[in-house]
Each structure stands twice: as C-alpha cells, then as structure tokens.
N, C-alpha and C. Protein backbone atom coordinates (compact mmCIF):
# COMPACT_ATOMS: atom_id res chain seq x y z
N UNK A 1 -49.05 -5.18 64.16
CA UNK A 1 -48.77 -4.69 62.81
C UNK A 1 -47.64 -5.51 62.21
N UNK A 2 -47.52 -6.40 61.21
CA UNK A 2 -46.39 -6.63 60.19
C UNK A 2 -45.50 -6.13 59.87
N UNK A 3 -44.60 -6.76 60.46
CA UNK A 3 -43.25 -6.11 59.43
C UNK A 3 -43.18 -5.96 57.74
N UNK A 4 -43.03 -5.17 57.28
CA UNK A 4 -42.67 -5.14 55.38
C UNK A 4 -41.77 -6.52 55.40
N UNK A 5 -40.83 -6.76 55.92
CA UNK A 5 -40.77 -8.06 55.09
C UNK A 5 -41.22 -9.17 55.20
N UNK A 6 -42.60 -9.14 56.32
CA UNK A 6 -43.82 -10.74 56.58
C UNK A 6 -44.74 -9.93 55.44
N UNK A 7 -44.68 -8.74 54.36
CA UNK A 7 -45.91 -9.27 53.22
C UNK A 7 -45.82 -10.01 52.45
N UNK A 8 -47.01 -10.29 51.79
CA UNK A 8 -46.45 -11.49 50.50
C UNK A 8 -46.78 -10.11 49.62
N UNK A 9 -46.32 -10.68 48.34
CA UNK A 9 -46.19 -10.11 47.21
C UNK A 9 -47.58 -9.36 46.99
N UNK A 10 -48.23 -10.33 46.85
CA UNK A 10 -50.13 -9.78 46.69
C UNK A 10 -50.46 -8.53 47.77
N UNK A 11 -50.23 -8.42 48.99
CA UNK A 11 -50.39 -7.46 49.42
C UNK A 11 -49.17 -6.51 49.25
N UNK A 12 -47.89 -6.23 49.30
CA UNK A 12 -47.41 -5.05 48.59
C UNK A 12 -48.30 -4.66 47.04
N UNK A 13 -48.43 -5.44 46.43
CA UNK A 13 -49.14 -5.16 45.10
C UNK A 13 -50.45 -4.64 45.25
N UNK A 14 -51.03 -4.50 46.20
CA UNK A 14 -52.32 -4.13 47.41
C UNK A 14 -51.74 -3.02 47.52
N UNK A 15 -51.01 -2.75 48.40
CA UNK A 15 -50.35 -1.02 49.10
C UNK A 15 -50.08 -0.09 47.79
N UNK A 16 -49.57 -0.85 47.13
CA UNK A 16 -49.17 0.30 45.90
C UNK A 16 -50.49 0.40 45.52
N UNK A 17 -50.58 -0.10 44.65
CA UNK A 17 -52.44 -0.04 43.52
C UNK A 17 -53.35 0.86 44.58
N UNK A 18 -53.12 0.29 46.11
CA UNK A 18 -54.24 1.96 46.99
C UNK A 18 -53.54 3.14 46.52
N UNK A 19 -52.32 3.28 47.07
CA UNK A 19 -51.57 3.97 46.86
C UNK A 19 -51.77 5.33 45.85
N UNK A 20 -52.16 4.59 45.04
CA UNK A 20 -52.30 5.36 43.51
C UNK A 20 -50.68 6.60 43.28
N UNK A 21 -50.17 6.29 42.95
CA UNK A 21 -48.73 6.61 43.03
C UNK A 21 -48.49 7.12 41.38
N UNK A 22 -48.77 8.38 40.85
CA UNK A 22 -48.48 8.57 39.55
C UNK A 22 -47.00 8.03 38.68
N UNK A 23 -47.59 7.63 37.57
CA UNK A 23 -46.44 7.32 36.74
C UNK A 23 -46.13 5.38 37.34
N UNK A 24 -46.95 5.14 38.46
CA UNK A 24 -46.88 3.96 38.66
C UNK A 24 -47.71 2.97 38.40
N UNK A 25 -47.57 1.76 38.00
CA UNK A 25 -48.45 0.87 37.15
C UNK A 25 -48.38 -0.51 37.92
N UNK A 26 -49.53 -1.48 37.72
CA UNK A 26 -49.14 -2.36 38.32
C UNK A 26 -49.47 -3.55 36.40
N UNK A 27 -48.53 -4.29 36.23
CA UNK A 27 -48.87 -5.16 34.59
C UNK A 27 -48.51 -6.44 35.57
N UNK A 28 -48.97 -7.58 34.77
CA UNK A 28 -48.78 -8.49 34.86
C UNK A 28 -48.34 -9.01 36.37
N UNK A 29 -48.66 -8.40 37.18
CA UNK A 29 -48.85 -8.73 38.87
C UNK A 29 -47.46 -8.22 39.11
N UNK A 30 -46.48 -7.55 38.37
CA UNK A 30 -45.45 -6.87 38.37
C UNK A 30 -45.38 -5.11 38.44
N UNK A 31 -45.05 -4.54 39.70
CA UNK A 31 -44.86 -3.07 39.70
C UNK A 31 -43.75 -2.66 38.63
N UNK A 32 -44.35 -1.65 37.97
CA UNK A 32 -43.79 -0.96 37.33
C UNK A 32 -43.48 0.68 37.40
N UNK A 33 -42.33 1.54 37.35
CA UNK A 33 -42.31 2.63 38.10
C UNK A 33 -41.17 3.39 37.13
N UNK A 34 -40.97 4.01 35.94
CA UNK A 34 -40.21 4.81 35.93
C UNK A 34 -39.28 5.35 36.16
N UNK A 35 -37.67 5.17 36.12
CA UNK A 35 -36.79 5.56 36.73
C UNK A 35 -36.65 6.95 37.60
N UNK A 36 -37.22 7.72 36.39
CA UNK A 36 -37.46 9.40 36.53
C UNK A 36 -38.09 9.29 37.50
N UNK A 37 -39.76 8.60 37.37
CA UNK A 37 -40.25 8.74 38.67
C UNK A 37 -39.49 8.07 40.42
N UNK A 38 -38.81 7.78 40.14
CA UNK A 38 -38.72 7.20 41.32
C UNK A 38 -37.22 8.47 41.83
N UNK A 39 -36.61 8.32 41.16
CA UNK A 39 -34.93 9.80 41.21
C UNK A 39 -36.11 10.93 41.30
N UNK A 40 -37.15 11.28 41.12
CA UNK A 40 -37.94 12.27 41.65
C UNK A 40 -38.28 12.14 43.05
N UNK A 41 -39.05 11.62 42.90
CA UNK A 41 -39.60 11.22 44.25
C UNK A 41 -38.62 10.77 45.83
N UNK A 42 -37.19 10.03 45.50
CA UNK A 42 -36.71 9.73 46.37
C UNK A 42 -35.80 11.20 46.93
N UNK A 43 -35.51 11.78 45.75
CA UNK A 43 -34.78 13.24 46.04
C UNK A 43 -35.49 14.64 46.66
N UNK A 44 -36.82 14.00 46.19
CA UNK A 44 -38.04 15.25 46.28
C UNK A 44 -38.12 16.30 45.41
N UNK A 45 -37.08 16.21 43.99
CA UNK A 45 -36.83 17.19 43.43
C UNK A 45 -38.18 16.40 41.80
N UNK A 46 -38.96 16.99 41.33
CA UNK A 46 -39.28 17.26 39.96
C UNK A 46 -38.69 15.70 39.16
N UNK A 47 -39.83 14.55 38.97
CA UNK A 47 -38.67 13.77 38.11
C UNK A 47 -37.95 14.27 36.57
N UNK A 48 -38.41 15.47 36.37
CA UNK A 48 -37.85 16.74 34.92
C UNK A 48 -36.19 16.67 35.18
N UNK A 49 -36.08 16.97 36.88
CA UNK A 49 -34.90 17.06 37.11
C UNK A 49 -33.57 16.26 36.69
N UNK A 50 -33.99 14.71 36.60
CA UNK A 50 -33.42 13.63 35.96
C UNK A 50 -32.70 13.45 34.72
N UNK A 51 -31.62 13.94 35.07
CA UNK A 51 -30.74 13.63 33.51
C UNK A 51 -29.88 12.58 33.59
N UNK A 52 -30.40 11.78 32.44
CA UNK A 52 -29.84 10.39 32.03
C UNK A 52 -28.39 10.64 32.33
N UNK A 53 -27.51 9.57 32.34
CA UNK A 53 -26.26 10.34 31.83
C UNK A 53 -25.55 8.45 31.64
N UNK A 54 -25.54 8.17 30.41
CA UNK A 54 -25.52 6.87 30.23
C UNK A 54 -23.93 6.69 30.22
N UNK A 55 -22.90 7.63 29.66
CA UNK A 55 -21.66 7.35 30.02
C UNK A 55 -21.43 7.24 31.04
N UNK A 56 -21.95 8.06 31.87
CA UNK A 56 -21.65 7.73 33.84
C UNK A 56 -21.74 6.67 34.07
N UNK A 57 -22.96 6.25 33.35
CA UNK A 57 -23.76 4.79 34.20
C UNK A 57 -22.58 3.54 33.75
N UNK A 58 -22.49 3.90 32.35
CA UNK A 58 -21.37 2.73 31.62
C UNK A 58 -20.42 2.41 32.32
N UNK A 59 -19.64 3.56 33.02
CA UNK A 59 -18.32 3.64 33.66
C UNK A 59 -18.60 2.99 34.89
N UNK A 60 -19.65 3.36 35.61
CA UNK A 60 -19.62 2.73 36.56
C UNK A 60 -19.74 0.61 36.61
N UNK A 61 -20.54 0.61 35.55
CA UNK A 61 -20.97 -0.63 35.48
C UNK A 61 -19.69 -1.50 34.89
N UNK A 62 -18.41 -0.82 34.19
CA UNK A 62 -17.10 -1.28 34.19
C UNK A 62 -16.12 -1.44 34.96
N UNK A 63 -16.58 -0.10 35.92
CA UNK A 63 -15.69 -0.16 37.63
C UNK A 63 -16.00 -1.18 38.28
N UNK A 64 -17.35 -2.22 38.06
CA UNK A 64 -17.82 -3.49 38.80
C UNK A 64 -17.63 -4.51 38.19
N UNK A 65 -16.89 -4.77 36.87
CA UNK A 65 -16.53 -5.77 36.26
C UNK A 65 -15.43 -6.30 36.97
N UNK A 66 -15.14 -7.92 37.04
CA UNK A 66 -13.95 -8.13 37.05
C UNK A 66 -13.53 -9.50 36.47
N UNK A 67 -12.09 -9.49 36.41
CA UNK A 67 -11.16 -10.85 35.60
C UNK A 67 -11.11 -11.82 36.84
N UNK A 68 -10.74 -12.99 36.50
CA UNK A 68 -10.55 -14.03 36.89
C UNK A 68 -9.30 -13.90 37.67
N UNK A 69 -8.19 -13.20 37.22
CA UNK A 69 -7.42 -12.79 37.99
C UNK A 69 -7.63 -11.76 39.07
N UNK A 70 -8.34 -10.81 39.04
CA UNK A 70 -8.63 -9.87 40.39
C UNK A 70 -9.19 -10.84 41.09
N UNK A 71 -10.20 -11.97 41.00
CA UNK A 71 -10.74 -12.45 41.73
C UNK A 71 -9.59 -14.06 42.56
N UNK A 72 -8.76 -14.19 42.01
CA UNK A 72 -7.72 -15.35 42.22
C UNK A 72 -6.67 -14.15 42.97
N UNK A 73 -6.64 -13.05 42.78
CA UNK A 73 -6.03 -12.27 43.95
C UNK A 73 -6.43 -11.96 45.12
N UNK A 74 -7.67 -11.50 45.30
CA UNK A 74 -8.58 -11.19 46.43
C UNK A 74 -9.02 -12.34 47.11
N UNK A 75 -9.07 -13.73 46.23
CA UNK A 75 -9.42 -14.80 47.59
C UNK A 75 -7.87 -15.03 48.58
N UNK A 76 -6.47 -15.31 47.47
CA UNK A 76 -5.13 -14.90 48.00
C UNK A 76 -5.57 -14.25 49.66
N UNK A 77 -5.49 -12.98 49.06
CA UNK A 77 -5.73 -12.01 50.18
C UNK A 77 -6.34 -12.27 51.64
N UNK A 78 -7.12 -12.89 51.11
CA UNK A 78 -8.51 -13.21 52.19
C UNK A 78 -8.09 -14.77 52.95
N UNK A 79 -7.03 -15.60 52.05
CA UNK A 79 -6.81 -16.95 52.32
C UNK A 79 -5.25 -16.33 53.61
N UNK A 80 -4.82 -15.20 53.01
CA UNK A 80 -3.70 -15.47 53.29
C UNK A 80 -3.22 -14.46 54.52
C-alpha cells in the first residue's frame, strides 16, 4: 500500500472525486472545499457552527508580521 505522500496529484484528485465529499468540488484539476465545510467536518460539529470572526483572524495575521529589526534581532540571538 502507498504512502499519501508517494500519490501524485491525479490520484488524490481520484480519492476525493470517489469520495464524493459534500460541499466539495473538484475545478480546474484543483480541489476546492469550503472553509465552513472543512471547520465542520474536522471538529465534527455542523459546518452552521462556523462563525467567521475576521477581527480574530486580522489580529492574528499581525501577531505574524514582522520588521526588519525583529528579524536583525533574532538572527543576533541565534548568532550569538
């Protein structure tokens, strides 16, 4: 049996499309899947359950920003 990471692309795109996986699509040889659906499915809860919450998301995606200086500190760190 294969490991998941010896498939090629064409056969994951095979497993899903059997699959038949609601709310899931296969376009342009590209899976496509719904956020909702997937925060459903991985939680087991209703993807209904799913509330956006885009300030969260913002904040977080600013907590991963960084300056040229955090990064000229942390090699410091790592050099020193």
């Amino acid at each position: 049996m294969p490991q998941f990471a010896d498939f090629t692309d064409e056969m994951i795109l095979m497993v899903v499309q059997a699959a038949d996986i609601p709310g899931v699509e296969i376009e342009d040889g590209k899976i496509v899947m719904p956020l909702a659906a997937v925060i459903g499915e991985a939680t087991g809860f209703a993807a209904s359950n799913f509330t956006p919450d885009p300030e969260g998301d913002a904040a977080i995606i600013a907590s991963l920003q960084c300056s040229d200086d955090i990064i000229a500190r942390q090699q410091a760190e790592l050099e020193g």
